[in-house]
Protein backbone atom coordinates (compact mmCIF):
# COMPACT_ATOMS: atom_id res chain seq x y z
CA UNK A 1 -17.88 -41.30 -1.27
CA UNK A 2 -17.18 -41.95 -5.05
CA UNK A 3 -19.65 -42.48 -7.64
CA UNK A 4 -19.31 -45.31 -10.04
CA UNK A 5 -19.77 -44.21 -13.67
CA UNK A 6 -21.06 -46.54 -16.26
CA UNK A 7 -19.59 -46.60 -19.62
CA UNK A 8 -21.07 -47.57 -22.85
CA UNK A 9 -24.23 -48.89 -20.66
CA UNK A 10 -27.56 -48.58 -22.42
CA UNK A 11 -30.65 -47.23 -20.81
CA UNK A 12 -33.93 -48.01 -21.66
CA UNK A 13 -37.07 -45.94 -20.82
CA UNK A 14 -40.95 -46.57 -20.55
CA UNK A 15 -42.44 -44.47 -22.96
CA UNK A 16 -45.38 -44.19 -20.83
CA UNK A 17 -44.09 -43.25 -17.48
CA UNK A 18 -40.50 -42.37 -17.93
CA UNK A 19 -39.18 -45.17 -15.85
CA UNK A 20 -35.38 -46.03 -17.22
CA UNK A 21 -34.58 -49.63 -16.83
CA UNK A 22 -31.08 -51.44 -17.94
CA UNK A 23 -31.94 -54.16 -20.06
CA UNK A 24 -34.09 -54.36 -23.18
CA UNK A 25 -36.03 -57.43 -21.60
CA UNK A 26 -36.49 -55.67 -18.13
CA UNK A 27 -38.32 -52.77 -20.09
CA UNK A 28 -40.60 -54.93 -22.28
CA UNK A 29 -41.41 -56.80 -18.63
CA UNK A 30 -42.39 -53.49 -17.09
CA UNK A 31 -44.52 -52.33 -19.90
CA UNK A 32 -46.16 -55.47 -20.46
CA UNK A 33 -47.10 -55.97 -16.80
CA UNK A 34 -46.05 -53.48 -13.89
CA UNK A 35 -46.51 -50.17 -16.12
CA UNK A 36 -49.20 -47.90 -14.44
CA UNK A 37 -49.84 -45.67 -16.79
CA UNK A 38 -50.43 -48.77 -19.46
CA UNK A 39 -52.45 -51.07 -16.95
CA UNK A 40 -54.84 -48.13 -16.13
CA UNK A 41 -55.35 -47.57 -19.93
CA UNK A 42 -55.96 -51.65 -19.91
CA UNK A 43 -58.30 -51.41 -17.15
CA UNK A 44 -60.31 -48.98 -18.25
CA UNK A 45 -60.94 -50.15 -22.12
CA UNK A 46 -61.98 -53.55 -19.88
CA UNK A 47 -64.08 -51.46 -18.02
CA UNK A 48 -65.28 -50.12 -21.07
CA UNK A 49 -66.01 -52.58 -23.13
CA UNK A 50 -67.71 -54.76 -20.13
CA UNK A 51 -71.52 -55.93 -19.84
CA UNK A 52 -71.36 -55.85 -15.86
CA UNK A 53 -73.42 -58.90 -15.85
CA UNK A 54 -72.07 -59.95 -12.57
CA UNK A 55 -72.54 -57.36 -9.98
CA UNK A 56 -71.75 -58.00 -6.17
CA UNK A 57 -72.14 -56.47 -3.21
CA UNK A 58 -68.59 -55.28 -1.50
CA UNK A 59 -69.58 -55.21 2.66
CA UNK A 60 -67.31 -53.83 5.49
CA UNK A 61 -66.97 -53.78 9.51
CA UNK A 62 -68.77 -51.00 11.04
CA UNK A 63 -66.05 -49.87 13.20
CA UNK A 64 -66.04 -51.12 16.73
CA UNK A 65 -69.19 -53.44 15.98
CA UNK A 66 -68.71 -57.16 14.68
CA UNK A 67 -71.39 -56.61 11.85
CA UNK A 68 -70.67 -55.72 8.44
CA UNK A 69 -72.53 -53.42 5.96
CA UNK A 70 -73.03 -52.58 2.43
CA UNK A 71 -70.22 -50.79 0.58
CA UNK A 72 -70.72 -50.51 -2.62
CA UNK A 73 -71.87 -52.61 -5.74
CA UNK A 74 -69.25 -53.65 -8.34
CA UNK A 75 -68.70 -56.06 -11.34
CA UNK A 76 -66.79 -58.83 -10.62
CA UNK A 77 -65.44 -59.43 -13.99
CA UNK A 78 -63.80 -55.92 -14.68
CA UNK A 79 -63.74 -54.59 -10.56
CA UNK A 80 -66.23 -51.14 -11.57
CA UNK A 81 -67.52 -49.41 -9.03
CA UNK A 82 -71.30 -49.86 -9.73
């Protein structure tokens, strides 16, 4: 088995997660929208910074029955757990 080495090939890295990426464009893409680290911090100034004016009820299946019961309560704007 041989190994293919890349020369003069730049790396990019999140500076959040540590996820290296090969193009400049693939790394702003990741940070901008499938970074973890930077959507929870996102989320949670949302979360933060919402009114939770619109609360809901989340219901499940009680297993083996064809009924469903309250969950929890959360806002539907920014998805906290209420």
């Amino acid at each position: 088995r041989h190994v293919k080495v890349l020369e003069n090939q730049t790396l990019y890295q999140c500076e959040h997660c540590g996820k290296r990426l090969l193009s400049k464009k693939g790394a702003e893409l990741h940070e901008k929208q499938y970074c973890r680290v930077v959507l929870d911090i996102k989320q949670a100034e949302l979360q933060k910074s919402c009114k939770h004016k619109c609360i809901t009820t989340h219901y499940s299946y009680i297993p083996g029955e064809a009924v469903m019961q309250p969950d929890y309560d959360y806002c539907t704007d920014c998805g906290l757990k209420i």
